[in-house]
C-alpha atoms as a PDB file:
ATOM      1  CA  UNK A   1     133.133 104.054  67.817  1.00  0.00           C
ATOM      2  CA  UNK A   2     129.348 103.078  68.268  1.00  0.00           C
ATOM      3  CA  UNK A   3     127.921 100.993  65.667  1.00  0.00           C
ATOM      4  CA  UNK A   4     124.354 101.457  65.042  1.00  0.00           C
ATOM      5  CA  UNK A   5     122.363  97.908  64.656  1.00  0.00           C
ATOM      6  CA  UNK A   6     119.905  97.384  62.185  1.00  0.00           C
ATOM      7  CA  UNK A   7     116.665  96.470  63.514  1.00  0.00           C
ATOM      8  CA  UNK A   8     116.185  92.971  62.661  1.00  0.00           C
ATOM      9  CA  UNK A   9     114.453  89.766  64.004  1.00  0.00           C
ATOM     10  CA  UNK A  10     116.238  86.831  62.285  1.00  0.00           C
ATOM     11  CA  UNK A  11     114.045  84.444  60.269  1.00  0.00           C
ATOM     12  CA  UNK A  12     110.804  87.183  60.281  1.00  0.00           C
ATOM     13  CA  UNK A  13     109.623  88.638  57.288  1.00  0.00           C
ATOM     14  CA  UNK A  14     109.488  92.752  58.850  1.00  0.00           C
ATOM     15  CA  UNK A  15     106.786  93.793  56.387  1.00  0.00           C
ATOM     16  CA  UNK A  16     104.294  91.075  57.590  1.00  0.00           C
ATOM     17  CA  UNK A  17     105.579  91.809  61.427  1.00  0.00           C
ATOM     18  CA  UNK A  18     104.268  95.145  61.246  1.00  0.00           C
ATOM     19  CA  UNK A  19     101.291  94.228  59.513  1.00  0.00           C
ATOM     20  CA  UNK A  20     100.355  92.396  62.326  1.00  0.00           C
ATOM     21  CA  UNK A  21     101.429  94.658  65.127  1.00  0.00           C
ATOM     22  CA  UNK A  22      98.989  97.305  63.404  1.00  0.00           C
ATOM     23  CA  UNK A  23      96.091  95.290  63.251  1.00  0.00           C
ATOM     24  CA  UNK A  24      96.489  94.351  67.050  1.00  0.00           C
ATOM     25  CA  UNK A  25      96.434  98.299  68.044  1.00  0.00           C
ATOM     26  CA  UNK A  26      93.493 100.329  68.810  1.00  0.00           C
ATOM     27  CA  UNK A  27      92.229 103.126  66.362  1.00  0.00           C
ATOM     28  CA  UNK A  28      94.098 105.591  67.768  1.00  0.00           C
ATOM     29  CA  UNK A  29      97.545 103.952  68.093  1.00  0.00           C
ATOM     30  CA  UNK A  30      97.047 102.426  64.679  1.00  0.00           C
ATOM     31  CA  UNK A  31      97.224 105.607  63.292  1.00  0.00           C
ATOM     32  CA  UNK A  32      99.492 107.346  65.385  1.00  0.00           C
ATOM     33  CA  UNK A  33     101.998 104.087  64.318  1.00  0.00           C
ATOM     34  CA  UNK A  34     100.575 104.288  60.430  1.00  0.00           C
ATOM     35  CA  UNK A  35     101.995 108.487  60.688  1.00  0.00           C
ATOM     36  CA  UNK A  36     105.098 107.715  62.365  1.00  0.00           C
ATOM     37  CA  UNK A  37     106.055 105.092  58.928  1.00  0.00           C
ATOM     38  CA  UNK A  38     104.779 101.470  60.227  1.00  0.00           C
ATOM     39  CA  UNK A  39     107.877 100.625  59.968  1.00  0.00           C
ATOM     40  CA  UNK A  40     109.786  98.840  62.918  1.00  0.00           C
ATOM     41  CA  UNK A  41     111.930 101.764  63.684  1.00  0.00           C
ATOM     42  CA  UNK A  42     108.240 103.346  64.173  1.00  0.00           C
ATOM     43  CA  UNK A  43     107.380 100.607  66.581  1.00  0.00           C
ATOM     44  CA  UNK A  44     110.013 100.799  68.687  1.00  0.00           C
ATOM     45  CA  UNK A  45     109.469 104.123  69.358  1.00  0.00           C
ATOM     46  CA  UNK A  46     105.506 103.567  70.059  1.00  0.00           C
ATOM     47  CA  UNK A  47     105.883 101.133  72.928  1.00  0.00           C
ATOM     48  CA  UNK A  48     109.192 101.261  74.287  1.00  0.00           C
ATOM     49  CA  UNK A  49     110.096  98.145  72.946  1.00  0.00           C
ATOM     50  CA  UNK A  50     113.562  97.282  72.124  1.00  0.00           C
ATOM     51  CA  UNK A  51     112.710  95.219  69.041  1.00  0.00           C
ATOM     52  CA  UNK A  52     116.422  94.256  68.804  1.00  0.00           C
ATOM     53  CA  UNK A  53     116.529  93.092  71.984  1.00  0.00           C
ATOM     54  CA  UNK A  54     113.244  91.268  71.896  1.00  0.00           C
ATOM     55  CA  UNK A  55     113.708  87.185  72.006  1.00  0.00           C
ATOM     56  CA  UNK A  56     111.244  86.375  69.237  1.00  0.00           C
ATOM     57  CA  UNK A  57     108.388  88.018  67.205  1.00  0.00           C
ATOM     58  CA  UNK A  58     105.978  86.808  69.277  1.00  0.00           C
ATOM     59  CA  UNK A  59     107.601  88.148  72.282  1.00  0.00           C
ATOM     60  CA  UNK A  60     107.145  91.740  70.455  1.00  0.00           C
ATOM     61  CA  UNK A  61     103.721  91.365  69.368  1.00  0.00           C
ATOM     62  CA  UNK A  62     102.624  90.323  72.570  1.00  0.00           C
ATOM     63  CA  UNK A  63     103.827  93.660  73.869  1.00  0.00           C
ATOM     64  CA  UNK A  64     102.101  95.911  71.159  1.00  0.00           C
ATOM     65  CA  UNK A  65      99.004  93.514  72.665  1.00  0.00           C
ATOM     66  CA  UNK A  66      99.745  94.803  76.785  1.00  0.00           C
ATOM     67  CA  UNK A  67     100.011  98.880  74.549  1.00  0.00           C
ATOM     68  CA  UNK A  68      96.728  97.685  73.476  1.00  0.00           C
ATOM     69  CA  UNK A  69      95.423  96.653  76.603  1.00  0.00           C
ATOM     70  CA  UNK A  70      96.556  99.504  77.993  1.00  0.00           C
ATOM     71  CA  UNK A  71      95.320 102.444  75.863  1.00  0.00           C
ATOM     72  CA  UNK A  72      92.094 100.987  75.831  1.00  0.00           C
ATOM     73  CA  UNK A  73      91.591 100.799  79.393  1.00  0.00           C
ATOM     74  CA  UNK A  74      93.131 104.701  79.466  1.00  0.00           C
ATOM     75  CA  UNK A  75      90.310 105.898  77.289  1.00  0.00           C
ATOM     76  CA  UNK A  76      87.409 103.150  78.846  1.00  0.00           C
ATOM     77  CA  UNK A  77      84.745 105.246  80.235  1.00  0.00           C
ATOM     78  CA  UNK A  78      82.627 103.863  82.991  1.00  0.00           C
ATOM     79  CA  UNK A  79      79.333 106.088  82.701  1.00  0.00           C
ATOM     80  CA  UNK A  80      79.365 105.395  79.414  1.00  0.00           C
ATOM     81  CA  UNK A  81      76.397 102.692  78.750  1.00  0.00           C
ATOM     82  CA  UNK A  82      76.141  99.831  75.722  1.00  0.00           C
ATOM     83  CA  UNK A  83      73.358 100.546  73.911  1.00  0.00           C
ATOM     84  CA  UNK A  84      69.762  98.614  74.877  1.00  0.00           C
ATOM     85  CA  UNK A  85      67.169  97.398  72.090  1.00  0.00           C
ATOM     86  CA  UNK A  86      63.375  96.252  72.656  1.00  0.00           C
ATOM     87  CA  UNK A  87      62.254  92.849  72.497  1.00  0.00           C
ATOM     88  CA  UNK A  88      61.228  93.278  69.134  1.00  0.00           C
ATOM     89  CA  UNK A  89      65.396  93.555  68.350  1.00  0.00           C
ATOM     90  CA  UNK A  90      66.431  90.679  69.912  1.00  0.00           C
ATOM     91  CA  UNK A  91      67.664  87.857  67.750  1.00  0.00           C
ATOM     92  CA  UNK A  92      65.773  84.741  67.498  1.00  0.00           C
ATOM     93  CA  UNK A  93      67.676  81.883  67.671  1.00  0.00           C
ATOM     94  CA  UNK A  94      70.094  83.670  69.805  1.00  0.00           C
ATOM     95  CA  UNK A  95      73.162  81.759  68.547  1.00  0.00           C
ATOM     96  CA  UNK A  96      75.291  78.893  70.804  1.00  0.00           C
ATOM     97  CA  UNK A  97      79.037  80.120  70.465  1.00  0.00           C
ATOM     98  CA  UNK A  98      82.065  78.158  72.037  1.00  0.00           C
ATOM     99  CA  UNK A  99      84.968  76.383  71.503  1.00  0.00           C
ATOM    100  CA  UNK A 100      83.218  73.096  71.485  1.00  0.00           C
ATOM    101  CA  UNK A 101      79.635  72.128  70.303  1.00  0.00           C
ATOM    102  CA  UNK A 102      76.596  72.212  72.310  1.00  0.00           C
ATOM    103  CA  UNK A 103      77.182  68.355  73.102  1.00  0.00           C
ATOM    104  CA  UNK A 104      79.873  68.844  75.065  1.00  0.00           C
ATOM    105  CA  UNK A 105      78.649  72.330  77.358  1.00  0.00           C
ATOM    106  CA  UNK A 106      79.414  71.921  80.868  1.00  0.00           C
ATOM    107  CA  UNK A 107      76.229  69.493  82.792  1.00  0.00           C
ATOM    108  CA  UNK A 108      75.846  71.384  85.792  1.00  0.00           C
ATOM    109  CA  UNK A 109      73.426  70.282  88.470  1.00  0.00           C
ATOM    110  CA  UNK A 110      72.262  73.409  90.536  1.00  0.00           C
ATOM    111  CA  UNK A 111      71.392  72.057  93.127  1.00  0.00           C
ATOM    112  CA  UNK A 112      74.647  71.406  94.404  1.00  0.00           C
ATOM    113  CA  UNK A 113      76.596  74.075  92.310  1.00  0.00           C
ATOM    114  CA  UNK A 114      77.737  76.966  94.765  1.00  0.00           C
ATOM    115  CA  UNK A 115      79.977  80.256  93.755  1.00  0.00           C
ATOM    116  CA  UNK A 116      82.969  80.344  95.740  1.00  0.00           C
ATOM    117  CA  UNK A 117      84.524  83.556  96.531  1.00  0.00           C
ATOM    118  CA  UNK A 118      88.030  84.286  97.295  1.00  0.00           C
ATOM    119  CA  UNK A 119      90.592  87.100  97.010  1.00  0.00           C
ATOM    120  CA  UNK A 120      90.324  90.854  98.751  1.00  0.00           C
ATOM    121  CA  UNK A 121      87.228  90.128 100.123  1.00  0.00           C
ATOM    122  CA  UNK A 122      85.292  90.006 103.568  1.00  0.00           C
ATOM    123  CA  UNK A 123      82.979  87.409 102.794  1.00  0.00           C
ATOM    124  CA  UNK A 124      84.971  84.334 101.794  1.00  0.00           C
ATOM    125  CA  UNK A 125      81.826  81.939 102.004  1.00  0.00           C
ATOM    126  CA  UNK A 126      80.302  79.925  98.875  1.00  0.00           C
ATOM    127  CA  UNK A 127      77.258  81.260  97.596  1.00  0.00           C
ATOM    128  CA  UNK A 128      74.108  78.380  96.453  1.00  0.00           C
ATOM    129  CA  UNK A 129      72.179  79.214  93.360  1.00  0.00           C
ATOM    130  CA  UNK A 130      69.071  79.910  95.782  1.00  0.00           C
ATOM    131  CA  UNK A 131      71.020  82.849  97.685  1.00  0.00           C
ATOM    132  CA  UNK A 132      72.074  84.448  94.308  1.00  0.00           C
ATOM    133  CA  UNK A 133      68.862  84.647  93.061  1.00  0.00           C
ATOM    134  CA  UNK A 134      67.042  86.220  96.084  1.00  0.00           C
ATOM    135  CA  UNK A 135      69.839  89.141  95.760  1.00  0.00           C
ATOM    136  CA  UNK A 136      68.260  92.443  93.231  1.00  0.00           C
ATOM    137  CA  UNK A 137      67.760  91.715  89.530  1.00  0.00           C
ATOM    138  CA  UNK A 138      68.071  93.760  86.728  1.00  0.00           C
ATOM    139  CA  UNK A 139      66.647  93.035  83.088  1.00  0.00           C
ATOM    140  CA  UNK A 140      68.804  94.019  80.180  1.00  0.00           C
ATOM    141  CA  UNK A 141      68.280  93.861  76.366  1.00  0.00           C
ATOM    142  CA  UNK A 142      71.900  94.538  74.351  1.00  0.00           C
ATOM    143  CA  UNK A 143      74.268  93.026  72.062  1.00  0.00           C
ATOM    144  CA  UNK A 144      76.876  90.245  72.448  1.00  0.00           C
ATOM    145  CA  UNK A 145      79.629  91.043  69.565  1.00  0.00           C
ATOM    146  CA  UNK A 146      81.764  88.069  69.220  1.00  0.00           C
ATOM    147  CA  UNK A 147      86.122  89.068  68.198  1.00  0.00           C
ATOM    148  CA  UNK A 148      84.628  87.040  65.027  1.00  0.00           C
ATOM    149  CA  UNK A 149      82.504  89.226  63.714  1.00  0.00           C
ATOM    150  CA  UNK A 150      78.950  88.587  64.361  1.00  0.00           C
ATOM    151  CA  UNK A 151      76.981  89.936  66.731  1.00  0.00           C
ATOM    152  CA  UNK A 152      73.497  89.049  67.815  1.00  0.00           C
ATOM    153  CA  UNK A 153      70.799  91.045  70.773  1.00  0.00           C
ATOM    154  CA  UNK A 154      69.314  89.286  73.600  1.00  0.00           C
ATOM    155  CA  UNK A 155      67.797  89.636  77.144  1.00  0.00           C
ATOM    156  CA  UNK A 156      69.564  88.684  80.137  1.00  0.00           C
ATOM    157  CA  UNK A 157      68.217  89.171  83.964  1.00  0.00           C
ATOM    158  CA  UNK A 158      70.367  89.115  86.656  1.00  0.00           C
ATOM    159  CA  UNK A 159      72.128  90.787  89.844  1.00  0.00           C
ATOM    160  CA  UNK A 160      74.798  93.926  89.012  1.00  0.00           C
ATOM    161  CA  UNK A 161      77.968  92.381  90.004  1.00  0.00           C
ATOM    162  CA  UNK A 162      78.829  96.027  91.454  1.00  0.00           C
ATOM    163  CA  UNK A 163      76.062  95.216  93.832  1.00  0.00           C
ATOM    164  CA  UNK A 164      77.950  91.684  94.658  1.00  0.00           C
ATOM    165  CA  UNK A 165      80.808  93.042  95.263  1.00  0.00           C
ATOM    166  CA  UNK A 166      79.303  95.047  97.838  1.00  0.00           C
ATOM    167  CA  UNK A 167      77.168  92.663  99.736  1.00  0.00           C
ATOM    168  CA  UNK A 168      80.569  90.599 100.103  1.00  0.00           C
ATOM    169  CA  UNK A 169      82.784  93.627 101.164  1.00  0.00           C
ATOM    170  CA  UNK A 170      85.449  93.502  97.749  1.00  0.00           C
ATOM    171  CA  UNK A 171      88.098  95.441  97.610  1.00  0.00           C
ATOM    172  CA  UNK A 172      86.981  97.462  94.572  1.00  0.00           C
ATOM    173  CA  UNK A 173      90.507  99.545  94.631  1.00  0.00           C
ATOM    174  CA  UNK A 174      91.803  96.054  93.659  1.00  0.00           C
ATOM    175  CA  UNK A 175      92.661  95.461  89.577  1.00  0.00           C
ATOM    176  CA  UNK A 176      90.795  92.925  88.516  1.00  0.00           C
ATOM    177  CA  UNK A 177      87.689  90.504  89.112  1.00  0.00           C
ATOM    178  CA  UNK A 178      89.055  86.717  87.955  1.00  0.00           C
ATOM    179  CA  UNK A 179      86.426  84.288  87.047  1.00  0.00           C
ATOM    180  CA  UNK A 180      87.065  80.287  86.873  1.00  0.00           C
ATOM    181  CA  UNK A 181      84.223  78.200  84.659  1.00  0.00           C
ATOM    182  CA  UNK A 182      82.941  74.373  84.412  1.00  0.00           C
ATOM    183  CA  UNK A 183      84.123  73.944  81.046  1.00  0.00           C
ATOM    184  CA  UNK A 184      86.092  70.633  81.001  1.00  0.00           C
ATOM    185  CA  UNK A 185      88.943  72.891  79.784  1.00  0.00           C
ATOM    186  CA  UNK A 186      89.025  75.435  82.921  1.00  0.00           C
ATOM    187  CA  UNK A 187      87.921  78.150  80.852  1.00  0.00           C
ATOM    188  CA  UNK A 188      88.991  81.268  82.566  1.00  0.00           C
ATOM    189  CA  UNK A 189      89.298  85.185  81.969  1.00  0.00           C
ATOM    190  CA  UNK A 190      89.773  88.467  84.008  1.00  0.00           C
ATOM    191  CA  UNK A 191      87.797  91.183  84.424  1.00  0.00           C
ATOM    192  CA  UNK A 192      89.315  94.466  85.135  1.00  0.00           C
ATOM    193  CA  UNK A 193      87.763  96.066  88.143  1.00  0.00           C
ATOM    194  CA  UNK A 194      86.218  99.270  86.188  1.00  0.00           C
ATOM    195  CA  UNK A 195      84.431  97.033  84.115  1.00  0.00           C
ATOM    196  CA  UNK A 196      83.202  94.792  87.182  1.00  0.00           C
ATOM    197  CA  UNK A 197      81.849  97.882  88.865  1.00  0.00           C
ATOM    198  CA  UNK A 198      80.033  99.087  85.560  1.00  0.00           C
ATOM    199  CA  UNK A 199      76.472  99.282  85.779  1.00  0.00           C
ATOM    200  CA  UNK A 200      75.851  97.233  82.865  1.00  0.00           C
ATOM    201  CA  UNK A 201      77.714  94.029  83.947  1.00  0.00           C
ATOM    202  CA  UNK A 202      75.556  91.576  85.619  1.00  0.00           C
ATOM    203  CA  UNK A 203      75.838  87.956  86.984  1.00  0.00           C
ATOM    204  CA  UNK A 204      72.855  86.473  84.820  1.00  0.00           C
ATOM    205  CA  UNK A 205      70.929  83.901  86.011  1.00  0.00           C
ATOM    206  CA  UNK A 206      68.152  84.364  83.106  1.00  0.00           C
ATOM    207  CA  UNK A 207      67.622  84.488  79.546  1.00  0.00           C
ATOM    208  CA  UNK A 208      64.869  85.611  77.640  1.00  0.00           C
ATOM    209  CA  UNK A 209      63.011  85.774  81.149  1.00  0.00           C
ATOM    210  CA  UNK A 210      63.916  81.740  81.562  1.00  0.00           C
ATOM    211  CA  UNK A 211      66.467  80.108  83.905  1.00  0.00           C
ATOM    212  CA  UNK A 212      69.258  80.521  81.769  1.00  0.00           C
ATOM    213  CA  UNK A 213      69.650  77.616  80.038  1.00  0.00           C
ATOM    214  CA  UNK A 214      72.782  75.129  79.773  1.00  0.00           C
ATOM    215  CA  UNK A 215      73.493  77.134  75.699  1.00  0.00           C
ATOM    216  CA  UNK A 216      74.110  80.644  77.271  1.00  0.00           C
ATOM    217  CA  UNK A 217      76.250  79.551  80.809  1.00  0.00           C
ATOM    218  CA  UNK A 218      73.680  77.567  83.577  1.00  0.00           C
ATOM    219  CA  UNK A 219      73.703  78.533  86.178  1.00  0.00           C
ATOM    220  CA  UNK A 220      75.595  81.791  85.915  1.00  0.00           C
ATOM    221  CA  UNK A 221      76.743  83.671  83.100  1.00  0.00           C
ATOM    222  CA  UNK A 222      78.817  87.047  83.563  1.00  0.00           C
ATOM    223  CA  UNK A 223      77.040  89.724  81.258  1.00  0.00           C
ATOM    224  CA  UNK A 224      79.277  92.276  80.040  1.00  0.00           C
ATOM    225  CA  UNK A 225      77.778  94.542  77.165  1.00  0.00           C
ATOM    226  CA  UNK A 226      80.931  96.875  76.705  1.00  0.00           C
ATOM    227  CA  UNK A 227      83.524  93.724  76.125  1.00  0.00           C
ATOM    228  CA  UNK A 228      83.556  90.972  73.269  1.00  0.00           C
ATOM    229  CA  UNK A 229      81.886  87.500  73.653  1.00  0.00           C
ATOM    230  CA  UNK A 230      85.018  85.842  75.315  1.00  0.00           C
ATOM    231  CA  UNK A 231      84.871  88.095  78.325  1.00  0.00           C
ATOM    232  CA  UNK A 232      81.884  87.330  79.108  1.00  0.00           C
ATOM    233  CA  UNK A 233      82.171  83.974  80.771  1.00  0.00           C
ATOM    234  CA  UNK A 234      79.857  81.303  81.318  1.00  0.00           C
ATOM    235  CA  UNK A 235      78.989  78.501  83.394  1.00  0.00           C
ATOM    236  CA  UNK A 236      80.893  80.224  86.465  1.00  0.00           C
ATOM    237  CA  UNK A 237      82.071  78.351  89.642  1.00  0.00           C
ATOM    238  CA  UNK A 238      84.267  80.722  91.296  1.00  0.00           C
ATOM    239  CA  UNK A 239      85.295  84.619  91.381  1.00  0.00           C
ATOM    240  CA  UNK A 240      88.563  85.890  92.987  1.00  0.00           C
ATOM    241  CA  UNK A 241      89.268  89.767  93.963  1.00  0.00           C
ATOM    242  CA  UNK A 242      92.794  89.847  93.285  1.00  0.00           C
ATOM    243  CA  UNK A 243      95.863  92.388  92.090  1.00  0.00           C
ATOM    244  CA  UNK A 244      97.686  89.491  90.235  1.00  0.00           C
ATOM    245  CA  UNK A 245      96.824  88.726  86.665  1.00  0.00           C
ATOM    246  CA  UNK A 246      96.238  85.243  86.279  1.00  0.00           C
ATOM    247  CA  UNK A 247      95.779  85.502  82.303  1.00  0.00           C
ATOM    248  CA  UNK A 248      92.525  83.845  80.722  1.00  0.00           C
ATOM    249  CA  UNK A 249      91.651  80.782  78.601  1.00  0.00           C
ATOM    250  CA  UNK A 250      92.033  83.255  75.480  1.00  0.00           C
ATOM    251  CA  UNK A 251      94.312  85.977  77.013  1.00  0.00           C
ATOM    252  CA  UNK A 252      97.260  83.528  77.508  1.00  0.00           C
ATOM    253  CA  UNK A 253      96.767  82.684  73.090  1.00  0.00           C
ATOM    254  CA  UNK A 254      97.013  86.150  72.492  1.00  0.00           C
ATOM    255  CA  UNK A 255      93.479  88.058  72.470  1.00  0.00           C
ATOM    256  CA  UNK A 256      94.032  91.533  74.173  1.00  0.00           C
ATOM    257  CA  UNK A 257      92.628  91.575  78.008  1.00  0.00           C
ATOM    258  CA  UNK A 258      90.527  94.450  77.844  1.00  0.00           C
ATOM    259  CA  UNK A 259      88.830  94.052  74.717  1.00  0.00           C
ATOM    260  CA  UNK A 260      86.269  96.491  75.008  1.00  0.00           C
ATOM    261  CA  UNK A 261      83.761  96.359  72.145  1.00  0.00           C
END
């Protein structure tokens, strides 16, 4: 005789564990999950997880977090532009936003800072700040929306990283574009390769038609109007063209991957 098992995670309140599974879905799996119950019986028949089977909470939430990922990189579509403003849009002071204060940015001297490139590439050399910027620029005026809730518009110059990728031979069949920063903390995040090839996403070098300065990610700053604030990273020192995902400074605490805005 098969006995049926209740679907229970010991020491969890199941009310608040669905709660939070919702809220980490996309629109259209939140209500797909909202008709089927939102209940965990409901959940486990959304993603395939086996939420008996599943070592903790976290461990399940996590996965609704990869369904989110990956529904949102199903439906990503990338012709589709962010929107652009005029000048007379952009927000004035553009606001400093990190994990630290302004104090304690990166102090990079540019002179000696160089991009190195590695990965599924045919140009593994380092790149000097002086190369980059003789390489085509584009000027861009659109919003940064922070996963906190504010947004604010500003203009950023700099070179289409779909161009980059180019002029270094990537392989753009690869899955992602991984980008290391200065931050004391070795902020890093991955970009997946749609998104790198999107016309929109540019390694800045400017702001507000200025050297970009040490608030918004000197020397380089990757620009990427159709994701949150934390994919856009700043004060970049390296970029690998890889199939592995490495995780990110906020990916590996939980914030979905994709997080297109």
């Amino acid at each position: 005789m098969i006995r049926k098992r209740k679907l229970m995670i010991p020491g969890v309140d199941k009310k608040l564990l669905v709660k939070d599974a919702a809220r980490l879905m996309p629109d259209m799996a939140r209500r797909r999950f909202i008709a089927g119950g939102a209940s965990l019986g409901a959940l486990t028949l959304l993603t395939g997880c086996d939420v008996l089977d599943g070592p903790s909470a976290e461990n399940l939430l996590h996965r609704i977090s990869k369904f989110n990922d990956a529904v949102q990189a199903a439906i990503f579509n990338p012709n589709a532009l962010a929107p652009t403003y005029s000048e007379a849009d952009i927000t004035r002071p553009f606001p400093f936003n990190a994990y630290y204060d302004i104090d304690d940015a990166p102090e990079v001297d540019g002179s000696a800072w160089k991009l190195e490139v590695r990965g599924l590439v045919d140009n593994k050399r380092s790149w000097t700040l002086d190369e980059l910027y003789q390489l085509p620029q584009e000027k861009q005026i659109t919003r940064h929306i922070c996963v906190e809730g504010w947004s604010a518009i500003g203009s950023w110059t700099g070179t289409p990283l779909r161009h980059f990728l180019k002029v270094i031979g990537a392989d753009t069949s690869a899955k992602y574009c991984w980008f290391q920063c200065a931050d004391s903390d070795g902020y890093n995040s991955p970009l997946d390769m749609q998104t790198a090839l999107h016309p929109q996403t540019i390694m800045a070098f400017k702001f507000a038609d200025k050297v970009l300065p040490k608030a918004y990610g000197y020397p380089m700053k990757i620009r990427v109007p159709t994701k949150l604030g934390f994919k856009n990273p700043k004060y970049v020192v390296s970029m690998e063209v890889t199939n592995d995902y490495k995780g990110g400074y906020w990916e590996d605490q939980g914030y979905n991957s994709f997080s297109g805005s």
